[in-house]
Protein backbone atom coordinates (compact mmCIF):
# COMPACT_ATOMS: atom_id res chain seq x y z
CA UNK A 1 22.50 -5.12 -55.51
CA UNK A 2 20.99 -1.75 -54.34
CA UNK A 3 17.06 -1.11 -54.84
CA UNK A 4 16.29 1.16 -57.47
CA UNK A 5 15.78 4.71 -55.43
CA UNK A 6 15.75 2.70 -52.27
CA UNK A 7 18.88 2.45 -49.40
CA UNK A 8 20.26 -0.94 -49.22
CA UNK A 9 18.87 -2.55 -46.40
CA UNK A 10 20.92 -2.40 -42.50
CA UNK A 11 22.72 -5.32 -41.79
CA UNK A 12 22.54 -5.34 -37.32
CA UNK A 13 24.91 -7.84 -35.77
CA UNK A 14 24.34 -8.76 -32.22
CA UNK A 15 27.42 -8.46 -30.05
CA UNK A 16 26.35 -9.16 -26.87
CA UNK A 17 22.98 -10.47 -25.20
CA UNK A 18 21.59 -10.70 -21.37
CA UNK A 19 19.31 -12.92 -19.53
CA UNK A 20 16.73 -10.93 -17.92
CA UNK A 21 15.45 -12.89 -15.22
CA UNK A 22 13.13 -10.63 -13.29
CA UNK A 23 10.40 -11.01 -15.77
CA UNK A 24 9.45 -9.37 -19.18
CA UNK A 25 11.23 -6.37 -19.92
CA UNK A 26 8.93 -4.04 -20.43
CA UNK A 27 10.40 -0.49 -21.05
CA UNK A 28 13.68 0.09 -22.41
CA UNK A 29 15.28 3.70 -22.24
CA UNK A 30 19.01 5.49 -22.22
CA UNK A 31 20.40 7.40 -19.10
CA UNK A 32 23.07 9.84 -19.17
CA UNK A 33 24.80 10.74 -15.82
CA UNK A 34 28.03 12.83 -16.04
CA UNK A 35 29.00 11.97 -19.53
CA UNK A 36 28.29 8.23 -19.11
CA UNK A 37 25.93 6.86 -20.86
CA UNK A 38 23.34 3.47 -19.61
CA UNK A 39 20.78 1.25 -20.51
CA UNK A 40 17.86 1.51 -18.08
CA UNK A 41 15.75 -1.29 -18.25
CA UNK A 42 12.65 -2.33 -16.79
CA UNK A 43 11.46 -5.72 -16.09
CA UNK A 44 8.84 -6.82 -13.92
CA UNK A 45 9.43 -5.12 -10.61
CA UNK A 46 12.56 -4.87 -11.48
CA UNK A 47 14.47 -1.15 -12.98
CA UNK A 48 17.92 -1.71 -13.47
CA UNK A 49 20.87 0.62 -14.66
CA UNK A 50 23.31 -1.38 -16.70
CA UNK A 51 26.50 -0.11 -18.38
CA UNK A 52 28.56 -1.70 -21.37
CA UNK A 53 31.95 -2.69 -20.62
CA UNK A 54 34.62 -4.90 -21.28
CA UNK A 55 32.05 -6.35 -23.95
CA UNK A 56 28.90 -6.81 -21.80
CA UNK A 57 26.22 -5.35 -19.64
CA UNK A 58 26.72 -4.90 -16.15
CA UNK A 59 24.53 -3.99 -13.48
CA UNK A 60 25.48 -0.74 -11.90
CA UNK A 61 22.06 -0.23 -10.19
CA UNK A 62 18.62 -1.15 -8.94
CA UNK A 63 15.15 -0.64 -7.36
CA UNK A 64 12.62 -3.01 -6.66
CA UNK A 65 9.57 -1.22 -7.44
CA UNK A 66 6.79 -3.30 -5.92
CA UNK A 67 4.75 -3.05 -8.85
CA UNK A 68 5.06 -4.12 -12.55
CA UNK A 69 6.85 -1.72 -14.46
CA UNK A 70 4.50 -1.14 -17.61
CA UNK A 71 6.47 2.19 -18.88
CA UNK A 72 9.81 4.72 -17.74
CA UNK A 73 9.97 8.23 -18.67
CA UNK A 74 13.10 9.85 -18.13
CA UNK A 75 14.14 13.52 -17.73
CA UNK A 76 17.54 14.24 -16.90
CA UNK A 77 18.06 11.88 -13.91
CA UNK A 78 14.86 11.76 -12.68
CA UNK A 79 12.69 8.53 -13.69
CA UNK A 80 8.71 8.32 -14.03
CA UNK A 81 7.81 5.07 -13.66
CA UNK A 82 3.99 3.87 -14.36
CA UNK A 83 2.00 0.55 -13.86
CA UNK A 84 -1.90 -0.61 -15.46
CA UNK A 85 -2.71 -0.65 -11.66
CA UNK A 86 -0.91 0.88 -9.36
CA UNK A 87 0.20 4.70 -10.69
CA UNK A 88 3.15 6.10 -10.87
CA UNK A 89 6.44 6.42 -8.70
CA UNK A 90 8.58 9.48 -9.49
CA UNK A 91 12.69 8.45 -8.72
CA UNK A 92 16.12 9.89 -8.96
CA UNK A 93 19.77 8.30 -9.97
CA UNK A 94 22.38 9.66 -7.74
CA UNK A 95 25.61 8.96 -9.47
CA UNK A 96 27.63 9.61 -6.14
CA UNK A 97 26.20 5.91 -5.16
CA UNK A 98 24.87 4.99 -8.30
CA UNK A 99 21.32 4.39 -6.40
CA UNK A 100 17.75 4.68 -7.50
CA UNK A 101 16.31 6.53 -4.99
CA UNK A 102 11.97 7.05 -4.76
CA UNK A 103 11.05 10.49 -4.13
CA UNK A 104 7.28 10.25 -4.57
CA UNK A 105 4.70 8.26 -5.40
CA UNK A 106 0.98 8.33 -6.37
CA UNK A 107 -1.02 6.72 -3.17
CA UNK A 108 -3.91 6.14 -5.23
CA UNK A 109 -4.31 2.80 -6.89
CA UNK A 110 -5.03 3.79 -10.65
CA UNK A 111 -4.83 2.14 -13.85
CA UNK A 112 -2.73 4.03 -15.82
CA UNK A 113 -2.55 3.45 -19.83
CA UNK A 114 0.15 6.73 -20.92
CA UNK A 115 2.34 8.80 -18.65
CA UNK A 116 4.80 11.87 -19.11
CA UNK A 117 6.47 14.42 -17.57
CA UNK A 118 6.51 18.39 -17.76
CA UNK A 119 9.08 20.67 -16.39
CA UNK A 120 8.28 24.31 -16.58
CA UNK A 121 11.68 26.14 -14.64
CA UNK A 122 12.10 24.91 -10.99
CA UNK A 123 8.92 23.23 -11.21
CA UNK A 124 8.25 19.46 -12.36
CA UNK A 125 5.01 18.15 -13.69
CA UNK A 126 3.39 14.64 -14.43
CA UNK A 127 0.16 13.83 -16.52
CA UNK A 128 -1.25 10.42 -16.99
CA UNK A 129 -4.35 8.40 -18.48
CA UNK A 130 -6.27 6.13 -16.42
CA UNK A 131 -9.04 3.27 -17.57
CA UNK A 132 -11.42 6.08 -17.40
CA UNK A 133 -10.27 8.39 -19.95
CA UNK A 134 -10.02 11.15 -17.63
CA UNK A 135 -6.24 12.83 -17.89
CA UNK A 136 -4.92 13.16 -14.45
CA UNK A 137 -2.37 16.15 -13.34
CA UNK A 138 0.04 15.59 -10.69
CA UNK A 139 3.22 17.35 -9.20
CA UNK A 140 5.97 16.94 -7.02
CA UNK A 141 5.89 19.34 -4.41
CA UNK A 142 8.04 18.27 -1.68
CA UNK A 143 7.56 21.24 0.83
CA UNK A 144 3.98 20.96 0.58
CA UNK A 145 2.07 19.73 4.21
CA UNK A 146 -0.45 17.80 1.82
CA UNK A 147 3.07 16.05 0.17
CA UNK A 148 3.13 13.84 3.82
CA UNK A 149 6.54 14.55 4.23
CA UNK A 150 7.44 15.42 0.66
CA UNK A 151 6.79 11.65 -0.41
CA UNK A 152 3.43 11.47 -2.59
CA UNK A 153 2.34 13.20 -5.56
C-alpha cells in the first residue's frame, strides 16, 4: 500500500555480482568511449575498465597504479586518479587498444584528501587538498621543459 504523499519505495534486484580481488574498491565511476558505455572501478592499485555483456562484467582494461587508489575523476577519457599519500596520476583510455595509458603524474609525495579537474578550452587543470589545508593547483603541460619530458604535473 502506497505512503500517504510519499512514492512507494524502489524495489533493486541484483542481476549480476563480481569478486574484486585486488583489494577494496574504492571509487566507482562510468566511462563512455564511442557510444559504449563502462564501469571503471578502482580497487587497491588496481583501475579496471569492465563492460556488461552476455550477463556479466568483463574486464576490457587495466593499470596498475602503484599506489592505492583513494578517488577517480573522470572527464571525457581522461582519468584523475588520487591517493592519501602519494598525489595524483593524470591517465587516458585509448579505445583503439582499450589501454589505460599515464600521461602525468605529481612527483611529490602528498597526502591528498579531495581532487578535481578543470578544463578551460585546450587547456586542462587539476586542484587538490592535502593534510595541510592548503589547495594545490596543478596542470598538464606536456611541451613544457619543466614537464621532464611532458610526464609530471
Amino acid at each position: 500500500r502506497a505512503l500517504r504523499g510519499r512514492d512507494p519505495p524502489i524495489e533493486m534486484l541484483l542481476t549480476s555480482e563480481k569478486d574484486m580481488a585486488l583489494g577494496p574498491v574504492t571509487s566507482l565511476s562510468s566511462l563512455k568511449s564511442e557510444d559504449v558505455y563502462r564501469i571503471v572501478v578502482g580497487a587497491g592499485a588496481e583501475v579496471t575498465v569492465e563492460q556488461w555483456g552476455s550477463g556479466k562484467l568483463t574486464q576490457v582494461g587495466f593499470y596498475h597504479a602503484h599506489m592505492q587508489v583513494q578517488e577517480i575523476v573522470l572527464f571525457k577519457t581522461f582519468f584523475l586518479l588520487s591517493d592519501a599519500y602519494d598525489s595524483l596520476h593524470f591517465l587516458v583510455w585509448r579505445e583503439s587498444d582499450k589501454s589505460l595509458t599515464l600521461l602525468a603524474k605529481d612527483y611529490e609525495p602528498t597526502q591528498m584528501f579531495a581532487s578535481g579537474l578543470i578544463s578551460r578550452g585546450g587547456a586542462m587543470s587539476f586542484v587538490c587538498h592535502d593534510d595541510r589545508q592548503n589547495l594545490s593547483f596543478l596542470q598538464y603541460a606536456p611541451t613544457d621543459a619543466a614537464a621532464r619530458g611532458g610526464n609530471k604535473l
